[in-house]
Protein backbone atom coordinates (compact mmCIF):
# COMPACT_ATOMS: atom_id res chain seq x y z
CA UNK A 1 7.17 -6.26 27.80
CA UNK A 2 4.22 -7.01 25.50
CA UNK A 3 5.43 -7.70 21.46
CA UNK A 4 3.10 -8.61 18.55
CA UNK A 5 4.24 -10.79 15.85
CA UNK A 6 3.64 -9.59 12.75
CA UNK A 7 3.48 -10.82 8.87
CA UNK A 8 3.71 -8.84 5.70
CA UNK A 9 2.53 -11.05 3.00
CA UNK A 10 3.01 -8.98 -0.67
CA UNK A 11 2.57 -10.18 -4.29
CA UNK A 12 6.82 -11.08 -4.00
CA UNK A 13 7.87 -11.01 -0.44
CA UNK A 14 6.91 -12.14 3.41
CA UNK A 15 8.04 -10.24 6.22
CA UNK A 16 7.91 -11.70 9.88
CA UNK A 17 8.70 -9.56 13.09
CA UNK A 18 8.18 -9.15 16.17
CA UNK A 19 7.12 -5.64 16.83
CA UNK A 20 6.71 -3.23 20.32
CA UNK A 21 3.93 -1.34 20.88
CA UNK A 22 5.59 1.94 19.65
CA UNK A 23 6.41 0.19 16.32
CA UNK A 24 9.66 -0.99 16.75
CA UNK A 25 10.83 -3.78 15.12
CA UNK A 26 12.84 -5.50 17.70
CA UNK A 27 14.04 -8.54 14.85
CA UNK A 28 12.56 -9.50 11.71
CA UNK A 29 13.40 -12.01 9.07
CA UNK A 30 12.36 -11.40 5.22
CA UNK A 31 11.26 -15.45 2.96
CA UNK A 32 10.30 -15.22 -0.50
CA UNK A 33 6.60 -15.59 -0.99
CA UNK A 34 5.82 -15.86 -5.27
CA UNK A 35 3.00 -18.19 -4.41
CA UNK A 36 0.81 -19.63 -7.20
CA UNK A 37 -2.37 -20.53 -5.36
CA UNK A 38 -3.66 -19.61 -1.83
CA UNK A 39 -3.09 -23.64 -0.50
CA UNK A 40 0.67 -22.91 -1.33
CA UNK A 41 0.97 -19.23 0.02
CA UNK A 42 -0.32 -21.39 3.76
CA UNK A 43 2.02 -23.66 3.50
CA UNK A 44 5.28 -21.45 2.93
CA UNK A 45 3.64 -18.94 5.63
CA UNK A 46 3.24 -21.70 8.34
CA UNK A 47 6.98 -23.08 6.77
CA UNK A 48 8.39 -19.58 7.18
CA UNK A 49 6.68 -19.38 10.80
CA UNK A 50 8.76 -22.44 11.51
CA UNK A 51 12.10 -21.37 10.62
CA UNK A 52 11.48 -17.68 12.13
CA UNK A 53 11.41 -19.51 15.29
CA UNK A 54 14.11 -21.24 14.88
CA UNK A 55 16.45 -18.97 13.13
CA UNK A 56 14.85 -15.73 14.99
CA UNK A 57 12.96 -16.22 18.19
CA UNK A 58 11.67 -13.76 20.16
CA UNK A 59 13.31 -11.51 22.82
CA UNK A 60 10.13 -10.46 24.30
CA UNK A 61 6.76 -12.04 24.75
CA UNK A 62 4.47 -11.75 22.03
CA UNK A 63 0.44 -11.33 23.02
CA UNK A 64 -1.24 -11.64 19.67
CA UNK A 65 -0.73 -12.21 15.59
CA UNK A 66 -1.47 -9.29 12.83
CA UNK A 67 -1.48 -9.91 9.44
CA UNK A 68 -1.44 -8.03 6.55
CA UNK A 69 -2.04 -9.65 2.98
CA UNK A 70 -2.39 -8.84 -0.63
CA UNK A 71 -5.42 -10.05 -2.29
CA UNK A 72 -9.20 -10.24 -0.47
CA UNK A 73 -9.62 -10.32 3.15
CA UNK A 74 -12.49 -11.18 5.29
CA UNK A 75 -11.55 -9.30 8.38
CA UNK A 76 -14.35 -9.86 10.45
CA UNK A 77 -13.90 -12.98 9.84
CA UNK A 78 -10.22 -13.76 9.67
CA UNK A 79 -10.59 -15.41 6.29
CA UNK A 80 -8.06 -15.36 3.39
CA UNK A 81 -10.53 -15.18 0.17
CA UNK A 82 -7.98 -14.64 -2.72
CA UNK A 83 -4.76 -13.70 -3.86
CA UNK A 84 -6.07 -11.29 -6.31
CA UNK A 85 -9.36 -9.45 -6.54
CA UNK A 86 -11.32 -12.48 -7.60
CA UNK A 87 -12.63 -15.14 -5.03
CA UNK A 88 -11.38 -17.88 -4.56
CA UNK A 89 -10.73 -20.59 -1.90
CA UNK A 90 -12.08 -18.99 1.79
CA UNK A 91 -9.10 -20.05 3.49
CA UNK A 92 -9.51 -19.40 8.08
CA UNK A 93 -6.63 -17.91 7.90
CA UNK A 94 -6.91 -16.25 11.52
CA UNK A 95 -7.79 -19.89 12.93
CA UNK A 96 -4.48 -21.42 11.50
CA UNK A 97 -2.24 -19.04 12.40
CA UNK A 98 -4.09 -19.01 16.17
CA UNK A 99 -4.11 -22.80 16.18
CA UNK A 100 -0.18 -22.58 14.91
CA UNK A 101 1.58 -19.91 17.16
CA UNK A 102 -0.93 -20.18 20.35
CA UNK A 103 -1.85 -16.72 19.79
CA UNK A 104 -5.36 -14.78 18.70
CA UNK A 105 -4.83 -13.56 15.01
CA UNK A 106 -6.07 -10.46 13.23
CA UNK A 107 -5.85 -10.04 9.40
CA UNK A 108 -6.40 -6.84 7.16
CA UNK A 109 -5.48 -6.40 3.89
CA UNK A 110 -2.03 -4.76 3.05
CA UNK A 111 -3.73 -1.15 2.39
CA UNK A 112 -5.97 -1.08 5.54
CA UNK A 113 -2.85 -2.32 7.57
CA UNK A 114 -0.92 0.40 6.58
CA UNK A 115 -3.70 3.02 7.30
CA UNK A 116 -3.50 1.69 10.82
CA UNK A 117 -0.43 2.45 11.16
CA UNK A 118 -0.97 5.74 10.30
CA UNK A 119 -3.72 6.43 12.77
CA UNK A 120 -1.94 4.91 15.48
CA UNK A 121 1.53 5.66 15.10
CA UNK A 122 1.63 8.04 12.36
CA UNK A 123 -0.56 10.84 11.64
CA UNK A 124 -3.41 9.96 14.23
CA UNK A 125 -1.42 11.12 17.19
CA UNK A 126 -2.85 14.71 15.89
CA UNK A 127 -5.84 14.00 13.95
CA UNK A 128 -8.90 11.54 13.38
CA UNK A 129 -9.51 12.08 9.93
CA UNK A 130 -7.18 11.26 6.76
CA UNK A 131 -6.36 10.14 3.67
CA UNK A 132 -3.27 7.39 3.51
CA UNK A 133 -2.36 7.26 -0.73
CA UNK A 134 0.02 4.37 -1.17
CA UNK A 135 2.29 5.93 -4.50
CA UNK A 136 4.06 2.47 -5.51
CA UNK A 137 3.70 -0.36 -7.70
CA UNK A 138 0.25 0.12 -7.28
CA UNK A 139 -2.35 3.44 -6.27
CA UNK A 140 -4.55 2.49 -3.96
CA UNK A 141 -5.83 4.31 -0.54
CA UNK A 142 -6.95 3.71 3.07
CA UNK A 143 -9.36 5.89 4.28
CA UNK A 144 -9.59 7.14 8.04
CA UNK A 145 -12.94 8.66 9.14
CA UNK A 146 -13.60 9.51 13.19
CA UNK A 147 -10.41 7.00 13.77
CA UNK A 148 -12.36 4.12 11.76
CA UNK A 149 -10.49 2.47 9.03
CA UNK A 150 -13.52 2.60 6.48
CA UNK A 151 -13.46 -1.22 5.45
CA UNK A 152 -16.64 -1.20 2.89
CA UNK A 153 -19.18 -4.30 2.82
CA UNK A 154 -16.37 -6.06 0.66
CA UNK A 155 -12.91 -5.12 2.23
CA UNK A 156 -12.97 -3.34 -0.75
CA UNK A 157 -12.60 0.41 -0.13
CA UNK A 158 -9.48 2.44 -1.60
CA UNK A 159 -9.45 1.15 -5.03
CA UNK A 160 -8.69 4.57 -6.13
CA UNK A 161 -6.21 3.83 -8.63
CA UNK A 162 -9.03 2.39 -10.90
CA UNK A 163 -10.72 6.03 -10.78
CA UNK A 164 -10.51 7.43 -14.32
CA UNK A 165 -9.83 11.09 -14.23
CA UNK A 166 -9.72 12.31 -17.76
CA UNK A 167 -6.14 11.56 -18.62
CA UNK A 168 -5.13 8.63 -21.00
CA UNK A 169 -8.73 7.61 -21.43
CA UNK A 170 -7.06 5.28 -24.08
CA UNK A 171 -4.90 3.12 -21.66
CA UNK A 172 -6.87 -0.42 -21.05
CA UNK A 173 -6.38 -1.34 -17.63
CA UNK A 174 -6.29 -4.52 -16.07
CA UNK A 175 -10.01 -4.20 -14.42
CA UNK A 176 -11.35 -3.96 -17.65
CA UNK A 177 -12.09 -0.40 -18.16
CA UNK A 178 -10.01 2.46 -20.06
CA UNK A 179 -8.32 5.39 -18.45
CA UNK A 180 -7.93 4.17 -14.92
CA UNK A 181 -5.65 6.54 -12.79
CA UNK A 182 -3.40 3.39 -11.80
CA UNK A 183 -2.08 3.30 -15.49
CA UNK A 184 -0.84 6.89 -15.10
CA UNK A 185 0.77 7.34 -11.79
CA UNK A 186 2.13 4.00 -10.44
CA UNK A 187 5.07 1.48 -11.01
CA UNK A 188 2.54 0.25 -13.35
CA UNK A 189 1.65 3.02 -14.88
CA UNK A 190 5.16 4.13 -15.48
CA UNK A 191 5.90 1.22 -17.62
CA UNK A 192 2.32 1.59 -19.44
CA UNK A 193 2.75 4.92 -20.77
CA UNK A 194 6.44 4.47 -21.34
CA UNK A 195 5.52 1.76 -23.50
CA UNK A 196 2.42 3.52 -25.30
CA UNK A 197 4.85 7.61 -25.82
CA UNK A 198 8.46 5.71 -26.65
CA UNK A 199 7.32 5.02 -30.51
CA UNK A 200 7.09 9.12 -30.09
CA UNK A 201 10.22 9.41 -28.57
CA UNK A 202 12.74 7.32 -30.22
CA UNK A 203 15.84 8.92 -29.15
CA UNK A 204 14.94 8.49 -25.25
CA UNK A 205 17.90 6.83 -23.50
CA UNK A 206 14.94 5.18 -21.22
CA UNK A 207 15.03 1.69 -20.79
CA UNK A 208 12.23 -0.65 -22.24
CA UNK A 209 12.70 -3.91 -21.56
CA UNK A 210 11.42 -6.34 -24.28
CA UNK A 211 9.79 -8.76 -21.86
CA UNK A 212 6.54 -7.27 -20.79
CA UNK A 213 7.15 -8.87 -17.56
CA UNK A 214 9.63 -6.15 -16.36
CA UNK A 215 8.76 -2.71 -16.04
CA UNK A 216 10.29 0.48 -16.63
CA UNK A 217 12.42 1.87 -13.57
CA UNK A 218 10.19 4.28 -11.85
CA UNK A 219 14.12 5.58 -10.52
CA UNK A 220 15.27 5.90 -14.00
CA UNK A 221 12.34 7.69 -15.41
CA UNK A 222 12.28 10.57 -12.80
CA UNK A 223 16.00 10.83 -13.26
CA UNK A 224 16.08 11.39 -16.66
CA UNK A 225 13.03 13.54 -16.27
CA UNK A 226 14.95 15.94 -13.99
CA UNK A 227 17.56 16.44 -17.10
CA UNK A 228 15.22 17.27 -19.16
CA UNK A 229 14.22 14.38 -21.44
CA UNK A 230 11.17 14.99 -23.09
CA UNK A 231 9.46 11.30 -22.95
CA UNK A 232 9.95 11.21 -19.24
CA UNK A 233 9.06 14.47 -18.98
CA UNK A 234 6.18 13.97 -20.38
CA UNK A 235 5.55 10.59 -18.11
CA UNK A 236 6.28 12.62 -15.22
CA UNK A 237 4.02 15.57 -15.67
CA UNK A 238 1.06 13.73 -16.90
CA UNK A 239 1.48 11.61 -13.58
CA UNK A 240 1.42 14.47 -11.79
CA UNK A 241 -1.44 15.83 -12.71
CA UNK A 242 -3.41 12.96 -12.75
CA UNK A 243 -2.27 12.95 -8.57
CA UNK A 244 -3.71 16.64 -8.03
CA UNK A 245 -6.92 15.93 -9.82
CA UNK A 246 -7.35 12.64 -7.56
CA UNK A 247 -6.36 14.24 -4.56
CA UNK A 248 -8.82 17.09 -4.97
CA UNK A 249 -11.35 14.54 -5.83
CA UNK A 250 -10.61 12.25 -2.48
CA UNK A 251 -10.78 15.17 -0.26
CA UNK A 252 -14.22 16.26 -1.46
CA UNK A 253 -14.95 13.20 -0.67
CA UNK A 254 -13.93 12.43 2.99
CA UNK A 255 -13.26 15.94 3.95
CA UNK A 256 -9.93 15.02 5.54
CA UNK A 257 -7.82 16.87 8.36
CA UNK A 258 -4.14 15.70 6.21
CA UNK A 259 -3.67 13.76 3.03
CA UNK A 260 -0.35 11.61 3.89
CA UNK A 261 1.79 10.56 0.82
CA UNK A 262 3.42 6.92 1.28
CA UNK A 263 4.49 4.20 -0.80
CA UNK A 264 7.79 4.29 -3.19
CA UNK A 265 6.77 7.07 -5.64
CA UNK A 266 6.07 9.32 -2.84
CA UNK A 267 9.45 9.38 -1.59
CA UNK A 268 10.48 11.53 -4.80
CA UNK A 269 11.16 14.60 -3.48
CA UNK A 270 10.46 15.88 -7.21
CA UNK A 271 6.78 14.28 -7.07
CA UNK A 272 6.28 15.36 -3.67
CA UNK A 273 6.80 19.03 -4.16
CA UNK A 274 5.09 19.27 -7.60
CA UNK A 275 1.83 17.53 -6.45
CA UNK A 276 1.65 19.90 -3.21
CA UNK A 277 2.83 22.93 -5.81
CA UNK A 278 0.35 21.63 -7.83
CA UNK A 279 -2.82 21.37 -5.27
CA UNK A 280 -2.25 25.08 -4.14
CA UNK A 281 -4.14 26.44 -7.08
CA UNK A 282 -7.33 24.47 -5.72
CA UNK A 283 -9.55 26.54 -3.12
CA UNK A 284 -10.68 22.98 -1.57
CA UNK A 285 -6.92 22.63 -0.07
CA UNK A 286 -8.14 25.79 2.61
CA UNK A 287 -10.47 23.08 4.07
CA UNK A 288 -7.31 20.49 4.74
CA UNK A 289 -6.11 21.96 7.97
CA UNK A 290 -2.83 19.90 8.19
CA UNK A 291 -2.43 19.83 4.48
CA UNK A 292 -0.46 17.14 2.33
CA UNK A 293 2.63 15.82 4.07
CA UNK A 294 4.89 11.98 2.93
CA UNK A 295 4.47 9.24 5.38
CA UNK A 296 7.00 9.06 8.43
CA UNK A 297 7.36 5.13 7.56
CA UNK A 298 9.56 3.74 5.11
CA UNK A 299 7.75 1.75 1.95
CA UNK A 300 9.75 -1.52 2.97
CA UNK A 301 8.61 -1.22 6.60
CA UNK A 302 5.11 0.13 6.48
CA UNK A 303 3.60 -3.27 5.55
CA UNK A 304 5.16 -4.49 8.62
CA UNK A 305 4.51 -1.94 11.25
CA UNK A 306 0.50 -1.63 9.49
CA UNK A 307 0.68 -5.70 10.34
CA UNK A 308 2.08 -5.03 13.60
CA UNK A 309 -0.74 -2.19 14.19
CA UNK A 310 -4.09 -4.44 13.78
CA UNK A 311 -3.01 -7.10 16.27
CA UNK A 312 -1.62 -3.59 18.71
CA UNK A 313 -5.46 -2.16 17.54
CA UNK A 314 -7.32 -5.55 18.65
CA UNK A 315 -5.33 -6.29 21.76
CA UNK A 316 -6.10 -2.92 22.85
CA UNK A 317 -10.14 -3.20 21.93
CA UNK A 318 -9.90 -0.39 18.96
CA UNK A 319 -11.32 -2.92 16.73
CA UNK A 320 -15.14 -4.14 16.69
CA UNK A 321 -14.13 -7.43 15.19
């Protein structure tokens, strides 16, 4: 049987399995992956490569490499161009790992990855037009249009959580503008506006850590919101309805067939509900035949199976590069 190695590369963690063609993951092994630059983030992948075949092998016989990777990503060309969204050192990624393992390489980035996992083990089974919105640390979207991953000239396409949609238009946000939907509805966002309402709210029993560096629990927030605490009420709702106005915004704008829900937020069944509650009230949701439905795969194995899914995509000729 045919298996696909694949690597999850995120801003904290690598993932490396070897995947089936259906998207199991037959064995996998998880390495740290805090890397500074892009020269050291190659050197602990290829490291990590090392050990996985010596700690994990293989029990079948893998046929090609996928890779999905935070930061920039030529995927035409299989190069590496940052970490974050700045360039920096064009790194042939695709060529090492090839010249490494033995085996042709494919690389997306992390959100693209996980839209093709939706279109060809999630969602796409039924329909070839949709809207993947990753809920996490993050907000951010892959966009599937006549079963293409829409890429943009940059590998740039799905920034959505730097949309600004009328909510918090005070909020500076990392990019540089104010009122970015990312600072509302995220992991990030979370922690910004608890930070920015608490002053208003000093007898929360939310957590704010003092060092900047560690954010408010997104878990901890929507729990106290569902007894009734006003700040993370208020966190809550506002988050909400900066998701409906997005969402009604996206599918004017790609006219999908289902908007799927995945990343960590989305598995809150609280969330879930009130966004889809929420997006009734809209006459544009009559033209989304399959409606708004939470992704099949778990946030801690997306990443993996969307990895998994670009080298299953190019082995199979589904990709023109």
């Amino acid at each position: 049987m045919n298996t696909y190695l694949a690597l999850d590369l995120g801003g904290t963690k690598l993932m490396i399995a070897e995947v089936t063609a259906d998207g199991e993951i037959l064995c996998s092994k998880q390495y740290k992956s805090a890397y500074p630059n892009q020269q050291e983030g190659v050197a602990g992948i290829l490291e990590s490569l090392d050990d996985y075949c010596q700690s994990v092998g293989f029990k079948e016989t893998p046929v090609m490499i996928g890779m999905g990777l935070t930061g920039k990503v030529d995927h035409k060309k299989g190069i590496w161009r940052s970490l974050g969204h700045i360039d920096q050192d064009l790194i042939p990624l695709a060529d090492i790992l090839t010249k490494k393992m033995g085996l042709p390489a494919v690389l997306d980035n992390d959100m693209h990855s996980a839209a093709m996992a939706e279109l060809l083990l999630g969602c796409g089974k039924y329909c070839d037009d949709f809207i993947y919105l990753n809920i996490g640390t993050g907000l951010a979207a892959g966009l599937v249009s006549d079963r293409h991953v829409i890429h943009g000239v940059n590998n740039m396409s799905g920034e959505i959580g730097h949309t600004s949609i009328g909510i918090n238009q005070d909020v500076s946000c990392g990019c540089g503008k104010s009122g970015c939907c990312e600072r509302t509805v995220s992991g990030i966002g979370f922690d910004a506006q608890a930070r920015r309402l608490s002053p208003s709210y000093p007898n929360s029993p939310l957590c704010i850590p003092e060092d900047p560096g560690i954010r408010v629990s997104g878990y901890e927030v929507f729990e106290l919101a569902s007894k009734g605490d006003p700040l993370c009420t208020r966190i809550v709702e506002e988050g909400i309805e900066a998701l409906v106005i997005l969402i009604t915004n996206m599918i004017r704008y790609t006219d999908p067939a289902v908007v799927v829900m995945g990343g960590g937020m989305a598995m809150n069944d609280m969330l879930c509900q009130r966004v889809k509650d929420g997006l009734t009230h809209y006459s544009v949701m009559r033209n989304v035949p399959y409606g708004i439905i939470r992704s099949a795969f778990s946030p801690d194995k997306v990443g993996i199976i969307g990895a998994a899914s670009l080298a299953i995509a190019k082995h199979r000729g589904l990709l023109s590069y």
